[in-house]
N, C-alpha and C. Protein backbone atom coordinates (compact mmCIF):
# COMPACT_ATOMS: atom_id res chain seq x y z
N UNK A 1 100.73 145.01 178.87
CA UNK A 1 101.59 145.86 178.09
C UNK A 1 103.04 145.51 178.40
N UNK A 2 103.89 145.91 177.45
CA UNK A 2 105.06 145.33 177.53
C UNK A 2 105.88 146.76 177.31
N UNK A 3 107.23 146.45 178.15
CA UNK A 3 107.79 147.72 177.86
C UNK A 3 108.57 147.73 176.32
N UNK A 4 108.87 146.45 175.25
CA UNK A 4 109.13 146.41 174.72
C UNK A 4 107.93 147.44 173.36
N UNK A 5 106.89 147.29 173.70
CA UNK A 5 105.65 147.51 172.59
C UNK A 5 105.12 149.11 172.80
N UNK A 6 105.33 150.14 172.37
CA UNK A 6 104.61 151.06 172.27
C UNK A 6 103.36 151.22 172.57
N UNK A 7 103.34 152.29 173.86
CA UNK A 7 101.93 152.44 174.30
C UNK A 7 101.00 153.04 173.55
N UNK A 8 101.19 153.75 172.03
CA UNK A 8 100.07 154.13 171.17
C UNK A 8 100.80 153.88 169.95
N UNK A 9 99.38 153.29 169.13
CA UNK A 9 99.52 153.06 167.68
C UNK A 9 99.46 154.29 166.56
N UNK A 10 100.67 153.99 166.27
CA UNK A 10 100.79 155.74 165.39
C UNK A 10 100.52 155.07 163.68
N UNK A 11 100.23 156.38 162.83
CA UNK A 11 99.74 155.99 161.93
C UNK A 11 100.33 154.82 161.10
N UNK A 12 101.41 154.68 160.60
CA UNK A 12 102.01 153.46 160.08
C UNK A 12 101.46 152.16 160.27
N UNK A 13 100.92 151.80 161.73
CA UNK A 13 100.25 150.76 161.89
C UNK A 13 99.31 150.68 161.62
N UNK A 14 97.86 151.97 161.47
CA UNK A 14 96.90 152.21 161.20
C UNK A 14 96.88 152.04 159.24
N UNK A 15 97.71 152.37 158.44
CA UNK A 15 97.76 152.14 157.09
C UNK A 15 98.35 150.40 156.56
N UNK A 16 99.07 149.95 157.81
CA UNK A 16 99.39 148.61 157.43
C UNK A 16 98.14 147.95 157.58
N UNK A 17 97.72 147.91 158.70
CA UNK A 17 96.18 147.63 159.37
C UNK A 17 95.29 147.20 157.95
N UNK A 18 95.17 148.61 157.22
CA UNK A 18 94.09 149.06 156.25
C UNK A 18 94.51 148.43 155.10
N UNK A 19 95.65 148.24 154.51
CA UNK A 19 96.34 147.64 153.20
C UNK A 19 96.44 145.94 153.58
N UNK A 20 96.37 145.52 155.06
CA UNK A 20 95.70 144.07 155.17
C UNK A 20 94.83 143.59 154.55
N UNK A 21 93.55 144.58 155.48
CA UNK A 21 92.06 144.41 155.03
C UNK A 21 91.92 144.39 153.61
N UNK A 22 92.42 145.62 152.93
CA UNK A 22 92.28 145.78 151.44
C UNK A 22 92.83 144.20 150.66
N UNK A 23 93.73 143.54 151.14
CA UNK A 23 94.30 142.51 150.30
C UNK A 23 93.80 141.26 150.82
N UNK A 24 93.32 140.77 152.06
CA UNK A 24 91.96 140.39 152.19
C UNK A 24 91.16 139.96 151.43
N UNK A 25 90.38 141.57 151.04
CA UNK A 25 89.43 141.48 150.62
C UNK A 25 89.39 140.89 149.18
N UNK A 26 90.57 141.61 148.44
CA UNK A 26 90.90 141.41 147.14
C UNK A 26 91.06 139.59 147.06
N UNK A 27 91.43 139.27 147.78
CA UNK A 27 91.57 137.41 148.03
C UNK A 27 90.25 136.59 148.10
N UNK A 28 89.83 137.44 148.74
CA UNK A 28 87.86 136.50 149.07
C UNK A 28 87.53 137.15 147.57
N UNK A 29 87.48 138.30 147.00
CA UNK A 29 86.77 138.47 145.60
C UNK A 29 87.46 137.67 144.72
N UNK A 30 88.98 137.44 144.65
CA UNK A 30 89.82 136.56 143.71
C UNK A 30 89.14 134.78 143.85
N UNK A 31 88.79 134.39 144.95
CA UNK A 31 88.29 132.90 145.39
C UNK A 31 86.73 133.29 144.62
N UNK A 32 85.84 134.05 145.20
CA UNK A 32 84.80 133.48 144.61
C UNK A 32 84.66 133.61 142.94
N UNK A 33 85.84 134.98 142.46
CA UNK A 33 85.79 134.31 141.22
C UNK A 33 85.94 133.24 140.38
N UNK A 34 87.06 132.46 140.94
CA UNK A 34 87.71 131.29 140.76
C UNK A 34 86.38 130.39 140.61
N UNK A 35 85.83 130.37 142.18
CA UNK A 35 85.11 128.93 142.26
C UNK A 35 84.00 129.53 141.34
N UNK A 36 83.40 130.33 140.51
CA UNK A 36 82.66 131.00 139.63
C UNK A 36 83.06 130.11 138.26
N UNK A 37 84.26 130.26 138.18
CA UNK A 37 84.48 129.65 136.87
C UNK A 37 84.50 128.25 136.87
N UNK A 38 84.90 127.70 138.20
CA UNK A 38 85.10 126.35 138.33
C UNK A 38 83.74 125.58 137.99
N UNK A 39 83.03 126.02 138.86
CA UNK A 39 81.25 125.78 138.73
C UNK A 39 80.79 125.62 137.33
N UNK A 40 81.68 126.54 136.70
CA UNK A 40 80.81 127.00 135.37
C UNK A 40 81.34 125.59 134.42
N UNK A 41 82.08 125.12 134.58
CA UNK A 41 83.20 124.27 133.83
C UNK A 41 83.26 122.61 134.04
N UNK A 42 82.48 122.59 136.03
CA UNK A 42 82.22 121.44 136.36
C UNK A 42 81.13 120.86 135.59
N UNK A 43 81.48 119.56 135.60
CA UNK A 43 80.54 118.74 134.87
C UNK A 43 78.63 118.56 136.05
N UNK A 44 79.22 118.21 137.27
CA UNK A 44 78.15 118.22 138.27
C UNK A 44 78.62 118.69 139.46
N UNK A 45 77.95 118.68 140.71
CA UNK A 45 77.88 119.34 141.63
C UNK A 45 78.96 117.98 142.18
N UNK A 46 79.71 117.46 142.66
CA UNK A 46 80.54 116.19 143.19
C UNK A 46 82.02 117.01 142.28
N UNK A 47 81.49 116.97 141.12
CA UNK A 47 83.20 117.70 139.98
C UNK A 47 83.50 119.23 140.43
N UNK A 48 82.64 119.67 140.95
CA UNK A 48 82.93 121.24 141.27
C UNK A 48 83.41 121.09 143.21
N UNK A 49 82.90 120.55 143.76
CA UNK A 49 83.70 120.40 145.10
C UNK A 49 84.81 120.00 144.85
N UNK A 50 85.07 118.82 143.79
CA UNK A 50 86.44 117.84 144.12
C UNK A 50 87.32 118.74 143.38
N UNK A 51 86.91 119.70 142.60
CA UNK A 51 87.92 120.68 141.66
C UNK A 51 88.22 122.01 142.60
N UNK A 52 87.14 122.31 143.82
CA UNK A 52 87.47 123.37 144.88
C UNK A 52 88.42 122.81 145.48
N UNK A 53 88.18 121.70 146.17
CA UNK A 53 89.45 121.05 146.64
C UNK A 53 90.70 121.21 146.26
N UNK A 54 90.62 120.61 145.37
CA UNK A 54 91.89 120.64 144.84
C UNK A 54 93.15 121.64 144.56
N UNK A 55 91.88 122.86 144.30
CA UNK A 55 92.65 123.80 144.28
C UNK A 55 93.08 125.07 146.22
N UNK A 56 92.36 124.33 146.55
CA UNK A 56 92.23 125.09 148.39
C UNK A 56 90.94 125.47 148.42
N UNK A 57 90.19 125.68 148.11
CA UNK A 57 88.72 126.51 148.14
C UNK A 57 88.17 125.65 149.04
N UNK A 58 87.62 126.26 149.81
CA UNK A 58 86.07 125.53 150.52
C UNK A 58 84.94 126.28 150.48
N UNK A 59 83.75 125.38 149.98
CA UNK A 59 82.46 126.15 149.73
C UNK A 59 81.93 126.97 150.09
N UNK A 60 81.95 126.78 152.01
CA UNK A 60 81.57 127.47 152.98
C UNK A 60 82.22 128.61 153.51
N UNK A 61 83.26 128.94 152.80
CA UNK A 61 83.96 130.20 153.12
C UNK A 61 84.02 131.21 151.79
N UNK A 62 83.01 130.68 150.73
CA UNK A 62 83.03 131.65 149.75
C UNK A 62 81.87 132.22 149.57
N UNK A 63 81.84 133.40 149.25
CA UNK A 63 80.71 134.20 149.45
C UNK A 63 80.86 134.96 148.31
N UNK A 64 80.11 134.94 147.12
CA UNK A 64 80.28 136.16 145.85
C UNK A 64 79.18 137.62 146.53
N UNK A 65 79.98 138.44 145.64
CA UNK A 65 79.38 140.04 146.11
C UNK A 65 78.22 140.35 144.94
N UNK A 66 77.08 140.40 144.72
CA UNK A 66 76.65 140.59 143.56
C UNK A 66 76.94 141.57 142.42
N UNK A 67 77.20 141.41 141.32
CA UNK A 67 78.32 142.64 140.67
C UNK A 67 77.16 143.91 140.66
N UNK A 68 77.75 144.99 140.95
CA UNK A 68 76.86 146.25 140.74
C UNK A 68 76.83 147.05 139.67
């Protein structure tokens, strides 16, 4: 602990905290939409990586939510 840093987290940090997560999340649902359409548009499975690429995406970090 530092004497510079407050020994308890008061709410302000607790709502920044939470409006992280929230925009986050909104980012991983914005990517797998993306690579959703990309897929849909690629010609084959080689055109849809090299078009994730391109744009930042990597395969292995996208995960779609099934729509409910």
């Amino acid at each position: 602990m530092s004497w510079n840093m407050p020994a308890h987290r008061g709410r302000e940090h607790d709502e920044r905290e939470a409006r992280g997560l929230a925009a986050d999340a909104r980012d991983v649902a914005q990517n797998a939409r993306t690579a959703r359409t990309v897929a849909q548009h690629a010609t084959d499975a080689q055109d849809c990586r090299i078009l994730l690429e391109m744009l930042g995406l990597r395969l292995d970090g996208l995960r779609a939510e099934k729509p409910s």
